[in-house]
N, C-alpha and C. Protein backbone atom coordinates (compact mmCIF):
# COMPACT_ATOMS: atom_id res chain seq x y z
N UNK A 1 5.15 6.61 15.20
CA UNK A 1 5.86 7.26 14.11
C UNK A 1 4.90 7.46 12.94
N UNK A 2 4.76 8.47 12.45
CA UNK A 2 4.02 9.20 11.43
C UNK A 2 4.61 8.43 10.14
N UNK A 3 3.72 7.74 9.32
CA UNK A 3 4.55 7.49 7.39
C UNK A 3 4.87 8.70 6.73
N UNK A 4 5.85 8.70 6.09
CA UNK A 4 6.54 10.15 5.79
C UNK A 4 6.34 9.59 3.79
N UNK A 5 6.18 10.49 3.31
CA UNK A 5 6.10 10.82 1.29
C UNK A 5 5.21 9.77 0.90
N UNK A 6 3.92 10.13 1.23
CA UNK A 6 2.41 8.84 0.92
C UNK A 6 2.44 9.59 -1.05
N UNK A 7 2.44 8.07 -1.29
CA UNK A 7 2.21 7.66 -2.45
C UNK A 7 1.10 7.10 -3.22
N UNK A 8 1.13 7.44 -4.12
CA UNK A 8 0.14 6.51 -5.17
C UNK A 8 0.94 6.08 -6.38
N UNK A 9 0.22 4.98 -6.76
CA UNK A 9 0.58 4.84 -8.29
C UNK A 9 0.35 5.17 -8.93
N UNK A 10 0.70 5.14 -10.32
CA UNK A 10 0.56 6.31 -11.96
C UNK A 10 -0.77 5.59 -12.04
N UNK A 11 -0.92 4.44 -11.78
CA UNK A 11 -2.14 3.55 -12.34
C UNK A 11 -2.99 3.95 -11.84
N UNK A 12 -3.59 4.78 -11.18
CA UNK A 12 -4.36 5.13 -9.96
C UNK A 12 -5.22 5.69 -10.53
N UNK A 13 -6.51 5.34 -10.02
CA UNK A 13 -7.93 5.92 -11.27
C UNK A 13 -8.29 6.92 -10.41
N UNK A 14 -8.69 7.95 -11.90
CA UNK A 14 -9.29 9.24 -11.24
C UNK A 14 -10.20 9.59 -9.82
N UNK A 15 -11.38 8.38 -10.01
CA UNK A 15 -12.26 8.35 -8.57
C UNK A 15 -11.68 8.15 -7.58
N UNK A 16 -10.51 8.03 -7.06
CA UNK A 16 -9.57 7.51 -5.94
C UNK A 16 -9.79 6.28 -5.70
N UNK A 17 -10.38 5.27 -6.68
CA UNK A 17 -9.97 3.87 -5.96
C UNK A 17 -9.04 3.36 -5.91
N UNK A 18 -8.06 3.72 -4.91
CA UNK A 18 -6.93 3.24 -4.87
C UNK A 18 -6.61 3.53 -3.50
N UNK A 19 -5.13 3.01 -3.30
CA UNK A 19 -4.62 2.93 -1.88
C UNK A 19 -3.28 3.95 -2.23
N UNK A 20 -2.90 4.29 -1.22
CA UNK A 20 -1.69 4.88 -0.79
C UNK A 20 -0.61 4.39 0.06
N UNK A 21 0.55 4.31 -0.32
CA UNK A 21 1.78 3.49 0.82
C UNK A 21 2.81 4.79 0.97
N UNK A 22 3.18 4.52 2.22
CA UNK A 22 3.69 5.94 2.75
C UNK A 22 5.58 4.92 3.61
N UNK A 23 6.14 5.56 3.77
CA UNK A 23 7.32 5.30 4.29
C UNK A 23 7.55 5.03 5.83
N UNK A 24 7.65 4.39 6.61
CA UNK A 24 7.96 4.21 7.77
C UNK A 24 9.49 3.69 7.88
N UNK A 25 10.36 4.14 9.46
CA UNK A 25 11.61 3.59 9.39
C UNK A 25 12.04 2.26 9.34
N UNK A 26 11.07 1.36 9.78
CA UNK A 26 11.21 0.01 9.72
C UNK A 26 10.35 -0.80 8.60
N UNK A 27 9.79 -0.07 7.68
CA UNK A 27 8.38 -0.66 6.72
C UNK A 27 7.54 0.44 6.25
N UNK A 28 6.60 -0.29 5.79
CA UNK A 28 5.46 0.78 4.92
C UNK A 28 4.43 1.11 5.93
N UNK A 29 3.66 2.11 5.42
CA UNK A 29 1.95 1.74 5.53
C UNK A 29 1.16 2.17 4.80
N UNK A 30 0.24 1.41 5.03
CA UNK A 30 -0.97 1.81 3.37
C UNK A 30 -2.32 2.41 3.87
N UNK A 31 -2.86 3.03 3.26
CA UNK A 31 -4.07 3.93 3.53
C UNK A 31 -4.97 3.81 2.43
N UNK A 32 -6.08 3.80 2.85
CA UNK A 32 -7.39 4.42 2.04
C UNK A 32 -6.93 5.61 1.52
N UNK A 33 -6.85 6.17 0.20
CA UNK A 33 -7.05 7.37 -0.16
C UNK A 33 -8.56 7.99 -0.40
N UNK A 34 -9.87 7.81 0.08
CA UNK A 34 -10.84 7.86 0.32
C UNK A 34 -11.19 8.19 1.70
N UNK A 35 -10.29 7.52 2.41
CA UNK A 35 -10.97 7.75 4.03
C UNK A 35 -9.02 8.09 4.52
N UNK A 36 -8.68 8.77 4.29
CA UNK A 36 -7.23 8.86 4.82
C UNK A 36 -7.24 8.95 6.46
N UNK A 37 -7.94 9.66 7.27
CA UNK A 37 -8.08 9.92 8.39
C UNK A 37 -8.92 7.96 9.07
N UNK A 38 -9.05 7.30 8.26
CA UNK A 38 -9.76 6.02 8.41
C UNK A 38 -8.75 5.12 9.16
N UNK A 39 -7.24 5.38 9.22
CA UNK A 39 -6.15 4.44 10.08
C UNK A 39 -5.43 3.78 9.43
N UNK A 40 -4.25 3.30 8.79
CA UNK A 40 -3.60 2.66 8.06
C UNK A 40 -3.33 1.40 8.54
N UNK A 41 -2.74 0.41 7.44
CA UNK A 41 -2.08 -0.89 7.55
C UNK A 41 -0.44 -0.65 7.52
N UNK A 42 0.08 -1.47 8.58
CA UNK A 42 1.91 -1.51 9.15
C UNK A 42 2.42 -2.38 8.97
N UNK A 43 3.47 -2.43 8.21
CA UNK A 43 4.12 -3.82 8.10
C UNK A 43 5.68 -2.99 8.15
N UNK A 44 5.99 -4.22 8.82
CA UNK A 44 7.76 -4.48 8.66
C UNK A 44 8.80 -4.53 7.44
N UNK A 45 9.65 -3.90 7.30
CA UNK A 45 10.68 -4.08 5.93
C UNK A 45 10.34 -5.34 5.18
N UNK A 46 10.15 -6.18 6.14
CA UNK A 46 10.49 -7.88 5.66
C UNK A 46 9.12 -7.91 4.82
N UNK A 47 7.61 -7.71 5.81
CA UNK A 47 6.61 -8.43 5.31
C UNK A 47 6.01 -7.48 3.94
N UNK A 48 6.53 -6.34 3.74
CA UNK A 48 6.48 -5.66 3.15
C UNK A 48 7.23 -6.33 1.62
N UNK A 49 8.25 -6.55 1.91
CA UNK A 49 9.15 -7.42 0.62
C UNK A 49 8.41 -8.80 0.35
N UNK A 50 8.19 -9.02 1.26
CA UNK A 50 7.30 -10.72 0.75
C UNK A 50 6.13 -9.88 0.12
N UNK A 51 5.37 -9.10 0.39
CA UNK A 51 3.93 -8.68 -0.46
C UNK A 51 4.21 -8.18 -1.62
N UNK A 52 5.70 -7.38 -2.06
CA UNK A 52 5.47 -6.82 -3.21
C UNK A 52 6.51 -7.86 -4.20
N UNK A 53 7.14 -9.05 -3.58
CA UNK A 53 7.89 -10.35 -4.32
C UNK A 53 6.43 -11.03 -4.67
N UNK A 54 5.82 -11.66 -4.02
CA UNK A 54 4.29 -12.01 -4.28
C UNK A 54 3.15 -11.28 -5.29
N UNK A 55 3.31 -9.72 -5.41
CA UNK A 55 2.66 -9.00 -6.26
C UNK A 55 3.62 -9.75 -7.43
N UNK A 56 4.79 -8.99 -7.50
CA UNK A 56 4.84 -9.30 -8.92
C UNK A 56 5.05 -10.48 -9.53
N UNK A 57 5.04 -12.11 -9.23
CA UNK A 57 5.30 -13.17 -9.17
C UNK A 57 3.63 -13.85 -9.65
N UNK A 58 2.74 -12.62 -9.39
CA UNK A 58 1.43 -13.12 -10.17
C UNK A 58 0.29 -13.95 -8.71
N UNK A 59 1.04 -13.99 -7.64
CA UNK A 59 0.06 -14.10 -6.38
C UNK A 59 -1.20 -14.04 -6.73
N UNK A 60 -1.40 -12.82 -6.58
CA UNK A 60 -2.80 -12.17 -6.03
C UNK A 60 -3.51 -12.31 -7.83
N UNK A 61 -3.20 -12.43 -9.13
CA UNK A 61 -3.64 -12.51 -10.64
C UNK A 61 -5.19 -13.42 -10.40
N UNK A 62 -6.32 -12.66 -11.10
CA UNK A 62 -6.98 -13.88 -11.05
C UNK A 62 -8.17 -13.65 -9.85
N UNK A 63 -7.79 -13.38 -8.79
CA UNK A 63 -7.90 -13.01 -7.27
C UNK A 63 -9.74 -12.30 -7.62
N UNK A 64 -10.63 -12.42 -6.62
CA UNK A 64 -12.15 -11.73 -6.65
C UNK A 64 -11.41 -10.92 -5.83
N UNK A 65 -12.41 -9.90 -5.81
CA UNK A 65 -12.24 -8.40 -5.12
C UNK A 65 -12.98 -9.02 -3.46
């Protein structure tokens, strides 16, 4: 199944460093917006909700690249 309405955020810097998350029926997936044709990351409704409860809860704050 193809991700259907790939997104970015407003925050998203001009050079494209950033990622893209696109819609799947059961979950997301995220892409390189740099290498789009490069293969995406799949997650499930669920693991998808634990990553973005964890984003905003301050998880990843702090974090090296």
């Amino acid at each position: 199944m193809e991700p259907k309405s790939w997104r970015t955020t407003r925050y998203s810097q001009p050079n494209g460093n950033c990622v893209e998350v696109g819609r799947l029926g059961g979950g997301a997936a995220v892409r390189d917006t740099k290498d789009r044709a490069g293969g995406q990351l799949t997650t499930t409704a669920a693991q998808w909700s634990r990553f973005l409860l964890a984003v905003k809860n301050g998880h990843f704050d702090g974090e090296a690249p």
